[in-house]
N, C-alpha and C. Protein backbone atom coordinates (compact mmCIF):
# COMPACT_ATOMS: atom_id res chain seq x y z
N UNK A 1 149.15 49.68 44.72
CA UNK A 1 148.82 50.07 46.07
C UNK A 1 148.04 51.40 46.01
N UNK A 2 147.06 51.14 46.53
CA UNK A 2 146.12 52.53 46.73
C UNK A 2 146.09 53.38 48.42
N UNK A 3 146.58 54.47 48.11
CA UNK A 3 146.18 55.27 49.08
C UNK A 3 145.20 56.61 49.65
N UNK A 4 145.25 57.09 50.52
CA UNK A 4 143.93 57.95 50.74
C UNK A 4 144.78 59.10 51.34
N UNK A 5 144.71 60.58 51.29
CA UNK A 5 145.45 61.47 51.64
C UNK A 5 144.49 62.02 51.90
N UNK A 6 144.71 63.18 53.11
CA UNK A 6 143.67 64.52 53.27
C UNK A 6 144.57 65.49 53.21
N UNK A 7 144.13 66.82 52.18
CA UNK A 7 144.42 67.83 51.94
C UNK A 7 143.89 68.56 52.34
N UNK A 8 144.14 70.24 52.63
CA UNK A 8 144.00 71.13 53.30
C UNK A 8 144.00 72.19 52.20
N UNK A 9 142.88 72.67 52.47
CA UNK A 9 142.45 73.65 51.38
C UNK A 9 143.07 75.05 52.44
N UNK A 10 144.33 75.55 51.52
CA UNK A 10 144.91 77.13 52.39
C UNK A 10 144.11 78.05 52.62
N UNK A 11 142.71 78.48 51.65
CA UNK A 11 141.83 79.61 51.83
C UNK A 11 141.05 79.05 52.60
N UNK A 12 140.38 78.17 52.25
CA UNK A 12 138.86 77.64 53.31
C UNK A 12 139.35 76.82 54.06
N UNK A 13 140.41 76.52 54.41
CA UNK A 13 140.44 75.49 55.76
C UNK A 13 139.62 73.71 55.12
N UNK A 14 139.10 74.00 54.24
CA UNK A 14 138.54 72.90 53.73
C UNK A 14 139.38 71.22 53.67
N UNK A 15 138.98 70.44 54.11
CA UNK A 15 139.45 69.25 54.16
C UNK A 15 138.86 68.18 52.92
N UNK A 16 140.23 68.35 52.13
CA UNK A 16 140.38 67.62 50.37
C UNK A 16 140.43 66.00 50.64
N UNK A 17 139.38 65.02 50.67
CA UNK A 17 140.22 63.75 50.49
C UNK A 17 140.71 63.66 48.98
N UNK A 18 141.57 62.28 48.94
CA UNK A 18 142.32 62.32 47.80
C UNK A 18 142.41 61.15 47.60
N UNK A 19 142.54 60.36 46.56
CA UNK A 19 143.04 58.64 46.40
C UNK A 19 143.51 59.15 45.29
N UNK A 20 144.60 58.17 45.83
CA UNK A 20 146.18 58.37 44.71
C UNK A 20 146.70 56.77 44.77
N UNK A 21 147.32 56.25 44.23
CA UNK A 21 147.91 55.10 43.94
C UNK A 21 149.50 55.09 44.23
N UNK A 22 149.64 56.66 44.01
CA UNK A 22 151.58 57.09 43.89
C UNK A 22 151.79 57.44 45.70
N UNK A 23 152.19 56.11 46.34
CA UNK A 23 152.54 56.53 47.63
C UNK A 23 153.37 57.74 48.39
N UNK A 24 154.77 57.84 47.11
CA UNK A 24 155.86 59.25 47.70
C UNK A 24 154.49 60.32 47.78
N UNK A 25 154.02 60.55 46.80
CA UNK A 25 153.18 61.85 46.63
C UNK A 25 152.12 61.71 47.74
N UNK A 26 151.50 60.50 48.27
CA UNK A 26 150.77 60.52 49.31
C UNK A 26 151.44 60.82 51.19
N UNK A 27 152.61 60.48 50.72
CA UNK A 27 153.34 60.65 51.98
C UNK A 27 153.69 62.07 52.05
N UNK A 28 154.29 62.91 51.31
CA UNK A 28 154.16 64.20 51.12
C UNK A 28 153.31 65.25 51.39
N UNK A 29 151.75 64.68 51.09
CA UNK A 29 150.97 65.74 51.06
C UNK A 29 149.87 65.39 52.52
N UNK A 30 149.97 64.26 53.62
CA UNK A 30 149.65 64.02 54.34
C UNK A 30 149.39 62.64 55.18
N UNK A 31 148.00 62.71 55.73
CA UNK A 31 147.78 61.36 56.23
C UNK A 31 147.56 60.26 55.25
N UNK A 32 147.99 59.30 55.43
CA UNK A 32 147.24 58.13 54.23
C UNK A 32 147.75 56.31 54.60
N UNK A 33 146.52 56.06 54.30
CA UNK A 33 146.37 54.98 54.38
C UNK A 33 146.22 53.67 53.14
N UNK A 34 147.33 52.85 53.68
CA UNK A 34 147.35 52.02 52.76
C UNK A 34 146.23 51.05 52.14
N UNK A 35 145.56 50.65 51.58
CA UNK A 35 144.84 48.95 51.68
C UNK A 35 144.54 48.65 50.10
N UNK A 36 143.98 47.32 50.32
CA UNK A 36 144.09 46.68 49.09
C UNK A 36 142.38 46.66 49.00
N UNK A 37 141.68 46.97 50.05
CA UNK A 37 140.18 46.71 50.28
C UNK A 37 139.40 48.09 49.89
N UNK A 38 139.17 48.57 48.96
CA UNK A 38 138.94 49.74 48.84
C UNK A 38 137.22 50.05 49.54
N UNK A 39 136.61 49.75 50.03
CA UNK A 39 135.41 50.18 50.37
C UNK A 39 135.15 50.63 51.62
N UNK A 40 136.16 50.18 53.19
CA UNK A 40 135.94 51.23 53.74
C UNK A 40 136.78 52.70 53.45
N UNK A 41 137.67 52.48 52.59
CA UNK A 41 138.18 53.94 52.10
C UNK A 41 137.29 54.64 51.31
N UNK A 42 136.25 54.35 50.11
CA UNK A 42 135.46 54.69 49.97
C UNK A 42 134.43 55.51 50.64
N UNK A 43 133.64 54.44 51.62
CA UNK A 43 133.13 54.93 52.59
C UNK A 43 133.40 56.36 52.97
N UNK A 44 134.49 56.07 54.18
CA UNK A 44 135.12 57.15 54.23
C UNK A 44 135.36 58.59 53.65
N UNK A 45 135.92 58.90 52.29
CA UNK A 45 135.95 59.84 51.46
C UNK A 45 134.39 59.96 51.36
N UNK A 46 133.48 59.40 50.90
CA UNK A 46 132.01 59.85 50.87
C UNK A 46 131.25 60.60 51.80
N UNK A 47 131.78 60.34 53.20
CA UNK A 47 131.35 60.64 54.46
C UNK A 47 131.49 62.21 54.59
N UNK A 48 133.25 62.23 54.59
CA UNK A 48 133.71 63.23 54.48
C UNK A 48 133.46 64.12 53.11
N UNK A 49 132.94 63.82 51.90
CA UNK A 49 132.81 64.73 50.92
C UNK A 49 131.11 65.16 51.36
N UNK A 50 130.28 64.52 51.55
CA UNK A 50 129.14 64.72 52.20
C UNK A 50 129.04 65.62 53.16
N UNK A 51 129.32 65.79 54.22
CA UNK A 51 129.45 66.16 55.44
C UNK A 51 130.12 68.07 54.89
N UNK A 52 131.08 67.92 54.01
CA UNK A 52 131.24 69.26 53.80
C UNK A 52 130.03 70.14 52.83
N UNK A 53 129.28 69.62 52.34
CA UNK A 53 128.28 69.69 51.49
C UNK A 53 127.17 71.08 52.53
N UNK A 54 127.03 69.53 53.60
CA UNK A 54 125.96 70.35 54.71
C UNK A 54 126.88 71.15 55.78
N UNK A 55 127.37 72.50 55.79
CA UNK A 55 128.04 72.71 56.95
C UNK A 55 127.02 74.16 56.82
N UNK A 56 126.64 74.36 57.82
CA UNK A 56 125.86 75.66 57.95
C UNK A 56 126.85 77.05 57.62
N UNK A 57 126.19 77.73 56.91
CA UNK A 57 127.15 79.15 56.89
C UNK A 57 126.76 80.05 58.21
N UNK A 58 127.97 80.83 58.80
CA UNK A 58 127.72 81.51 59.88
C UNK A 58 126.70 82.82 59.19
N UNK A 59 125.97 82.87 60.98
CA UNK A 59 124.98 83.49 60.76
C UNK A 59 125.71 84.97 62.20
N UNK A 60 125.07 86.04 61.56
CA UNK A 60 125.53 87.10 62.65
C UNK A 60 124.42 87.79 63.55
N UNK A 61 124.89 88.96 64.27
CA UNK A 61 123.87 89.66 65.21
C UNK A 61 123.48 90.87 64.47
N UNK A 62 122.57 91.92 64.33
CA UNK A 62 122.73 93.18 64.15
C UNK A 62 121.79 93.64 65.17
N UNK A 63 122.85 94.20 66.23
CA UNK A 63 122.43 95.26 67.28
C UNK A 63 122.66 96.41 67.26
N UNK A 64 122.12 96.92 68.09
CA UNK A 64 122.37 98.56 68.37
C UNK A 64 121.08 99.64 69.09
N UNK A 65 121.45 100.49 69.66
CA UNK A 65 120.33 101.30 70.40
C UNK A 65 119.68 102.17 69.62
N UNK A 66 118.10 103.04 69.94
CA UNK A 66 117.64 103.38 69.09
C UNK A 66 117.18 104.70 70.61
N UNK A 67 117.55 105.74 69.61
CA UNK A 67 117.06 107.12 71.23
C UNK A 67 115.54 107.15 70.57
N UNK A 68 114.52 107.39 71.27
CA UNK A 68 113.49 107.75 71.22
C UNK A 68 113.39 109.04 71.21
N UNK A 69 112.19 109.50 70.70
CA UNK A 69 112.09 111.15 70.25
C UNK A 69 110.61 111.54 71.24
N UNK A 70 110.20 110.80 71.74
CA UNK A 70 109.10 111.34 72.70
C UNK A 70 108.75 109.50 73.74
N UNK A 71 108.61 110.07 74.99
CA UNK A 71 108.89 109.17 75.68
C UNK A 71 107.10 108.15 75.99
N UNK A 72 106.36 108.50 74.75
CA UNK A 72 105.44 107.56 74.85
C UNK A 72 104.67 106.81 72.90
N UNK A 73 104.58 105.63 72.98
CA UNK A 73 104.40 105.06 71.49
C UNK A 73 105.21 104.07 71.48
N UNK A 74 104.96 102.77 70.57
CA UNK A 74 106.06 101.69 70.66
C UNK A 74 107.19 102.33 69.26
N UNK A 75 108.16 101.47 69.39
CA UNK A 75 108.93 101.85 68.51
C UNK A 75 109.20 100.52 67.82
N UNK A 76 109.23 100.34 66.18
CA UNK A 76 109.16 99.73 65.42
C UNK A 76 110.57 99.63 64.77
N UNK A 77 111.38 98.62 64.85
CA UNK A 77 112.97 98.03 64.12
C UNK A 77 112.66 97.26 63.28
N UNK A 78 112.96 97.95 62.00
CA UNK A 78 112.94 96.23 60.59
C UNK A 78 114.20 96.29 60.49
N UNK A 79 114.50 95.03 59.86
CA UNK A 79 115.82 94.64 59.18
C UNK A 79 115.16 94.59 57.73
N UNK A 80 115.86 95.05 57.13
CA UNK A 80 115.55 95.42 55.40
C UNK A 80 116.39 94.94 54.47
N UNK A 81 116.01 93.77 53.49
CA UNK A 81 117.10 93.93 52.07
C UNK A 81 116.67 94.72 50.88
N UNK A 82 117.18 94.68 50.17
CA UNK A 82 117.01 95.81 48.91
C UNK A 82 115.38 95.04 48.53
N UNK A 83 115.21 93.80 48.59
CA UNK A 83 113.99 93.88 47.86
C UNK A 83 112.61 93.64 48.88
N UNK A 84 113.08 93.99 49.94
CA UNK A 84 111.72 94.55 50.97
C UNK A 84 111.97 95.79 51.41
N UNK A 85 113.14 96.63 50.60
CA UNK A 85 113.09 97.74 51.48
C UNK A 85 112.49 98.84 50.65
N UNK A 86 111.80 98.33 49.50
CA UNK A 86 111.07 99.58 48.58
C UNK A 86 109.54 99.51 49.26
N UNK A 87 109.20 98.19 50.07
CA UNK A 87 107.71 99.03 50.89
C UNK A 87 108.42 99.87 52.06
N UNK A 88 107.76 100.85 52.25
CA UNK A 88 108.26 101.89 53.51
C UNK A 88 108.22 101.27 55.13
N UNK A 89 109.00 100.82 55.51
CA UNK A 89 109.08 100.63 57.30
C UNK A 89 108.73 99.21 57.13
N UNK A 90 109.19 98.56 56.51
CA UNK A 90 109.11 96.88 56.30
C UNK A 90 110.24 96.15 56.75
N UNK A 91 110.27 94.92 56.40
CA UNK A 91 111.58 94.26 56.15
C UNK A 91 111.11 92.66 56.15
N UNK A 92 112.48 92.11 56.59
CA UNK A 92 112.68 90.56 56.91
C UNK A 92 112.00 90.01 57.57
N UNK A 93 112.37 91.43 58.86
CA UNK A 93 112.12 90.83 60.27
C UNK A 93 111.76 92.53 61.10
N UNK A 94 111.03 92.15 62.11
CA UNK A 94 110.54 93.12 62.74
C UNK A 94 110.70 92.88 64.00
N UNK A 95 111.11 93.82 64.90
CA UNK A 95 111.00 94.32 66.50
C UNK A 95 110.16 95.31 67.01
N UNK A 96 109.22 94.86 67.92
CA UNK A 96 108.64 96.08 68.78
C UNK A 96 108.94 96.06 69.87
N UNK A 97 108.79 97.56 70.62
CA UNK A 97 109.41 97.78 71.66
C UNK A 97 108.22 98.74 72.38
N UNK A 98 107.65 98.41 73.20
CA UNK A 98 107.00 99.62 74.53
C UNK A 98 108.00 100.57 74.93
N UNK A 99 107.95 101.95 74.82
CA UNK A 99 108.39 103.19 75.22
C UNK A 99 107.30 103.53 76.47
N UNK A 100 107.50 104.08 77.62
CA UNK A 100 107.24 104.78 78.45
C UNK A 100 108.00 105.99 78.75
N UNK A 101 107.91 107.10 80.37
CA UNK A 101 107.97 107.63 80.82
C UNK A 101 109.47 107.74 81.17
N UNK A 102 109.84 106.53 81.72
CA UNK A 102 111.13 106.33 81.84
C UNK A 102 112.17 105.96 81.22
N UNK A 103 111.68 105.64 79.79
CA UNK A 103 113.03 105.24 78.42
C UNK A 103 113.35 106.59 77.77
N UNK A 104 114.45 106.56 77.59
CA UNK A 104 114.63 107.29 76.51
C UNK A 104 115.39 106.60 75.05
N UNK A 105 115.77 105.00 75.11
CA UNK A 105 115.91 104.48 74.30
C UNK A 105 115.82 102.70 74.78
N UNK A 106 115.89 102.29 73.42
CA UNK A 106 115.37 101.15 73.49
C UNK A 106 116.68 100.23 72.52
N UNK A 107 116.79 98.95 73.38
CA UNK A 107 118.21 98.14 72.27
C UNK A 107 117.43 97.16 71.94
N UNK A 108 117.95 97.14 70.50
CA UNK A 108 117.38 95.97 69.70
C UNK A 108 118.57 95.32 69.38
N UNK A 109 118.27 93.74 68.80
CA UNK A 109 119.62 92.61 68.57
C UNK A 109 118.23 91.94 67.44
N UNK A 110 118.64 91.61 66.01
CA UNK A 110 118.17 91.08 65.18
C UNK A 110 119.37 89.92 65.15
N UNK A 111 118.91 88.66 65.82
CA UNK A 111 120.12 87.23 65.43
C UNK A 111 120.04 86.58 64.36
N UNK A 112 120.91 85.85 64.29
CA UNK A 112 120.71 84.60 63.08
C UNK A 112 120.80 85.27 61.70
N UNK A 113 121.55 86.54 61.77
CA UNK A 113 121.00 87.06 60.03
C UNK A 113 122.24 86.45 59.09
N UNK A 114 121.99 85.66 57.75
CA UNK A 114 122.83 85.58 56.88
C UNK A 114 123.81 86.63 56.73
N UNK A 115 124.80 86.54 55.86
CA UNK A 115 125.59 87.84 55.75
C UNK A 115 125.22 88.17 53.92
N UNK A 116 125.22 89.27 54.27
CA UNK A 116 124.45 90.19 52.79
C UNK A 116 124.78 91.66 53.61
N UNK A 117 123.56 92.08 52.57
CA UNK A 117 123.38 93.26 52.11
C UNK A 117 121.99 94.14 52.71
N UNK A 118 122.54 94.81 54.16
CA UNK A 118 120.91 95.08 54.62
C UNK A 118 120.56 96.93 55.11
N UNK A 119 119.65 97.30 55.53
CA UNK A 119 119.66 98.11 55.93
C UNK A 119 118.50 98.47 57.21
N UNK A 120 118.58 98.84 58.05
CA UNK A 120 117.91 99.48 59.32
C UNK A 120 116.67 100.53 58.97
N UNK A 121 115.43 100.61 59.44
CA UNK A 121 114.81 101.45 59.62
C UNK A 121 113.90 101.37 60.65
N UNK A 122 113.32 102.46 61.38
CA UNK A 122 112.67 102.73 63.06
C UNK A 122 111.63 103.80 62.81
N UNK A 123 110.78 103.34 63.54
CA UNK A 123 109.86 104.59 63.54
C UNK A 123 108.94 104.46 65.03
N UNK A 124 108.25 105.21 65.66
CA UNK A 124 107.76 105.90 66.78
C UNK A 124 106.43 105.93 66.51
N UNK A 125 105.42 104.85 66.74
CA UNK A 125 104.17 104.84 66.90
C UNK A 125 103.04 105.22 67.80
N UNK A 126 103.34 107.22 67.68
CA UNK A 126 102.68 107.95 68.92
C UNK A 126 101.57 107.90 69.38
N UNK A 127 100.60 107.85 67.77
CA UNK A 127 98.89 107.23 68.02
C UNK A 127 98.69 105.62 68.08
N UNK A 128 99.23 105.16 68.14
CA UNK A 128 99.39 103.29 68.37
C UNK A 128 98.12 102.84 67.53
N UNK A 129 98.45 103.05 65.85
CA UNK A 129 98.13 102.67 65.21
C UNK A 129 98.65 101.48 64.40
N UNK A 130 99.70 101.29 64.89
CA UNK A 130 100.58 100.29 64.14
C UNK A 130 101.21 100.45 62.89
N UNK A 131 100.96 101.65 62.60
CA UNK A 131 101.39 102.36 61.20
C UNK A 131 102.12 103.26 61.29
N UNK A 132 103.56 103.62 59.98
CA UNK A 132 104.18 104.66 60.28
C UNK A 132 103.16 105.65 59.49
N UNK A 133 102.52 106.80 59.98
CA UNK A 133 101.85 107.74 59.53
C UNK A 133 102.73 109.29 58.63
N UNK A 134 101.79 109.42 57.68
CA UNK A 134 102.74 110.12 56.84
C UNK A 134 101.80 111.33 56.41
N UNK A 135 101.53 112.32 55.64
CA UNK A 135 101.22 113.18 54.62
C UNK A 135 101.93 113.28 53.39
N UNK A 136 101.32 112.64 52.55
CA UNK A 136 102.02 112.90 51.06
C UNK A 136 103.24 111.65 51.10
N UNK A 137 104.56 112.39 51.01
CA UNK A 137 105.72 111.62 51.62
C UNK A 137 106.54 112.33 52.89
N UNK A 138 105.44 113.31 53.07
CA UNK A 138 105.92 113.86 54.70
C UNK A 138 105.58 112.81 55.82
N UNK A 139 106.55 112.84 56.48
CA UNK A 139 106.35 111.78 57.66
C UNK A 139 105.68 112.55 59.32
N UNK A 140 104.75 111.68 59.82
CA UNK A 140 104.07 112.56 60.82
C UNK A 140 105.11 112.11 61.87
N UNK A 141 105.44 111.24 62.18
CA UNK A 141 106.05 110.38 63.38
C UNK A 141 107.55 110.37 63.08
N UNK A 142 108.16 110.32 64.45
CA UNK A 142 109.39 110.39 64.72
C UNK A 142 110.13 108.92 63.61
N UNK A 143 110.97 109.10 63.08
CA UNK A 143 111.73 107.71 62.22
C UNK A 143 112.96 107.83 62.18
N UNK A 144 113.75 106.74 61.62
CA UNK A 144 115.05 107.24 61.44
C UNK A 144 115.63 105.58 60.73
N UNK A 145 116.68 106.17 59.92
CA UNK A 145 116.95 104.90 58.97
C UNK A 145 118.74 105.38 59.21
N UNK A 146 118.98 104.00 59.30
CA UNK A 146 120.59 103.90 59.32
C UNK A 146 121.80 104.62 57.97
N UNK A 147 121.92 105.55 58.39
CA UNK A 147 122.80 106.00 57.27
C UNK A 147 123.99 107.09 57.76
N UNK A 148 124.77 107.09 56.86
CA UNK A 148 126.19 107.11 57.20
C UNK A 148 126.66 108.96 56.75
N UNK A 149 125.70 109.32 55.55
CA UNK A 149 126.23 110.54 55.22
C UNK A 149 124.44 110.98 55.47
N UNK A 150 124.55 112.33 54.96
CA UNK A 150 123.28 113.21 54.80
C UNK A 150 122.71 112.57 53.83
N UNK A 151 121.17 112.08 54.68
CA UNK A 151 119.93 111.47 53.09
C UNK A 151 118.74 112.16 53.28
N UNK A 152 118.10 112.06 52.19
CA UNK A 152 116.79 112.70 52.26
C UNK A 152 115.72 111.90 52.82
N UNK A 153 114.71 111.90 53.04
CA UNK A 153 113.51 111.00 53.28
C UNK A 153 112.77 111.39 51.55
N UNK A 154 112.14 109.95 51.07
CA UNK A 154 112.76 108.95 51.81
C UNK A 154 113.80 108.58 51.31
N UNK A 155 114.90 107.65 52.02
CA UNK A 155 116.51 107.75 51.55
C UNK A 155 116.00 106.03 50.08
N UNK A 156 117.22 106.03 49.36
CA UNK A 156 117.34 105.08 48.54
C UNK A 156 118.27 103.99 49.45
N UNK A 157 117.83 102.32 49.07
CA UNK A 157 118.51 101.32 49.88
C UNK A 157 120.17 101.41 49.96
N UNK A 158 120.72 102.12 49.01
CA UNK A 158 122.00 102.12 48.55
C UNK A 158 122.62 102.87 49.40
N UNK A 159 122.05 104.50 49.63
CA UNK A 159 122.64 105.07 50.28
C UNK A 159 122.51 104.64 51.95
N UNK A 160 121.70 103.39 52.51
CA UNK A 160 121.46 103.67 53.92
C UNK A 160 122.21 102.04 54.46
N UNK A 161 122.34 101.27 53.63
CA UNK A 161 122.57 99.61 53.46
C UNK A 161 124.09 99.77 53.88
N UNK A 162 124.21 98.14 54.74
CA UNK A 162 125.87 98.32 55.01
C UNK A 162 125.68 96.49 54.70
N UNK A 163 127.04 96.14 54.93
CA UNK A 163 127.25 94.78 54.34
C UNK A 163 127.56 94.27 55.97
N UNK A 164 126.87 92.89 55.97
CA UNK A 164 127.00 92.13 57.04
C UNK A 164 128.02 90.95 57.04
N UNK A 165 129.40 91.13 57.64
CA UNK A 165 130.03 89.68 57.10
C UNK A 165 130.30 89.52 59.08
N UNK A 166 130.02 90.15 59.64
CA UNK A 166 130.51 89.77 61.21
C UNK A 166 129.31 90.14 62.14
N UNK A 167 129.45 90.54 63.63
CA UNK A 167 128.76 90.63 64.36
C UNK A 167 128.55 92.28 63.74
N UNK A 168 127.44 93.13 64.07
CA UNK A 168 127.26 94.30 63.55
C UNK A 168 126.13 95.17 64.36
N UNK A 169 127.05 96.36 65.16
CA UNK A 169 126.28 97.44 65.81
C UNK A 169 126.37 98.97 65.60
N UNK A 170 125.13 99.05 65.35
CA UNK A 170 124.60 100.35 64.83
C UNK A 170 123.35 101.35 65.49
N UNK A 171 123.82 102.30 65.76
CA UNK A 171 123.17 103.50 66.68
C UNK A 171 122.49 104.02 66.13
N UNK A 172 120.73 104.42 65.92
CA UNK A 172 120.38 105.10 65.35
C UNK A 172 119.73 106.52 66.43
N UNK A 173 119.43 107.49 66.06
CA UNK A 173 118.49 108.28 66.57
C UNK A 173 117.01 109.03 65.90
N UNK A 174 116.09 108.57 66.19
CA UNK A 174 114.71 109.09 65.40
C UNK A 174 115.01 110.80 65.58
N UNK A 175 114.37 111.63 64.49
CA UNK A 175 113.66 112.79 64.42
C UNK A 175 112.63 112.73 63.24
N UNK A 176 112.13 114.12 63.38
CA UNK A 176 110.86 114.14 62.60
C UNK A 176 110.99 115.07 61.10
C-alpha cells in the first residue's frame, strides 16, 4: 500500500510531499492518501514540487524624506549596490524630483527592491545640468549619502550601505 503525506518544513513553512509505503508513519506525520493507482498521486507531488520552485521572493520599499539645501534645482535619489556604487551619484535605479519655492523637502519610495545590500545617495541639481558637479573631488552642489556615523566625501559603500530584509525608511539631509 502506497501512501502520500505532506510535511511541513518548521523553518520555511515549506510544504514536503512524501510517498511512503509504511502507513503508521504516514498517519503520524500527516495527510495521506491511500491508492493502488499511483499517477494521480504522482501528478500531484509534481505539481506541488513545481509550484514551490516558482514562488517569487518578497520584494520591499525603501523610503524616506530628503531636506533640500536651497529651495530651487531638481534633486536626484539613486538606490546603489556595491557594484554601481563606485560610479559617483549612480545606482540601480533613479528618482527625480522638481524643488521649488515652496519645498523644503522632497519623499522618495524606491519599490520592488530585492533584499540585499544597498546604499542611498542625493544630490541638488542647482545649474540643471543633470550632473552632480564637482572640483577635483570637491563637490559644488548640495549631496548627501545615507550614513549612520561620521564619513568623509567621498564615503566608501561599506561605511554608508544598510541591509534590506523588510520595508525600509531612511532620512537623509543634503549639505555642501
Amino acid at each position: 500500500m502506497i501512501c502520500f503525506a505532506f510535511l511541513i518544513h518548521r523553518q520555511t513553512g515549506s510544504i514536503l510531499p512524501r510517498l511512503t509505503e509504511n502507513e503508521p508513519e504516514c498517519s503520524a506525520k500527516g495527510l495521506y492518501v491511500k491508492s493502488t493507482n499511483m499517477k494521480p498521486i504522482l501528478i500531484l507531488f509534481l505539481s506541488i514540487l513545481f509550484s514551490q520552485g516558482y514562488t517569487q521572493e518578497r520584494s520591499y520599499s525603501v523610503s524616506g524624506r530628503v531636506n533640500v539645501f536651497s529651495r530651487t534645482g531638481d534633486v536626484y535619489v539613486f538606490l546603489a549596490t556595491d557594484s554601481t556604487f563606485h560610479q559617483p551619484f549612480s545606482g540601480i535605479d533613479t528618482l527625480v524630483f522638481p524643488v521649488n519655492r515652496n519645498k523644503s523637502s522632497v519623499e522618495y519610495s524606491f519599490e520592488n527592491v530585492q533584499p540585499g545590500r544597498y546604499a542611498l545617495s542625493c544630490f541638488q541639481d542647482r545649474n540643471g545640468n543633470g550632473t552632480f558637479d564637482h572640483f577635483l573631488i570637491f563637490p559644488l552642489e548640495p549631496w548627501a549619502f545615507t550614513y549612520f556615523t561620521e564619513v568623509r566625501y567621498p564615503p566608501k559603500f561599506e561605511e554608508i550601505s544598510f541591509m534590506v530584509a523588510d520595508d525600509y525608511r531612511i532620512n537623509m539631509k543634503m549639505g555642501r
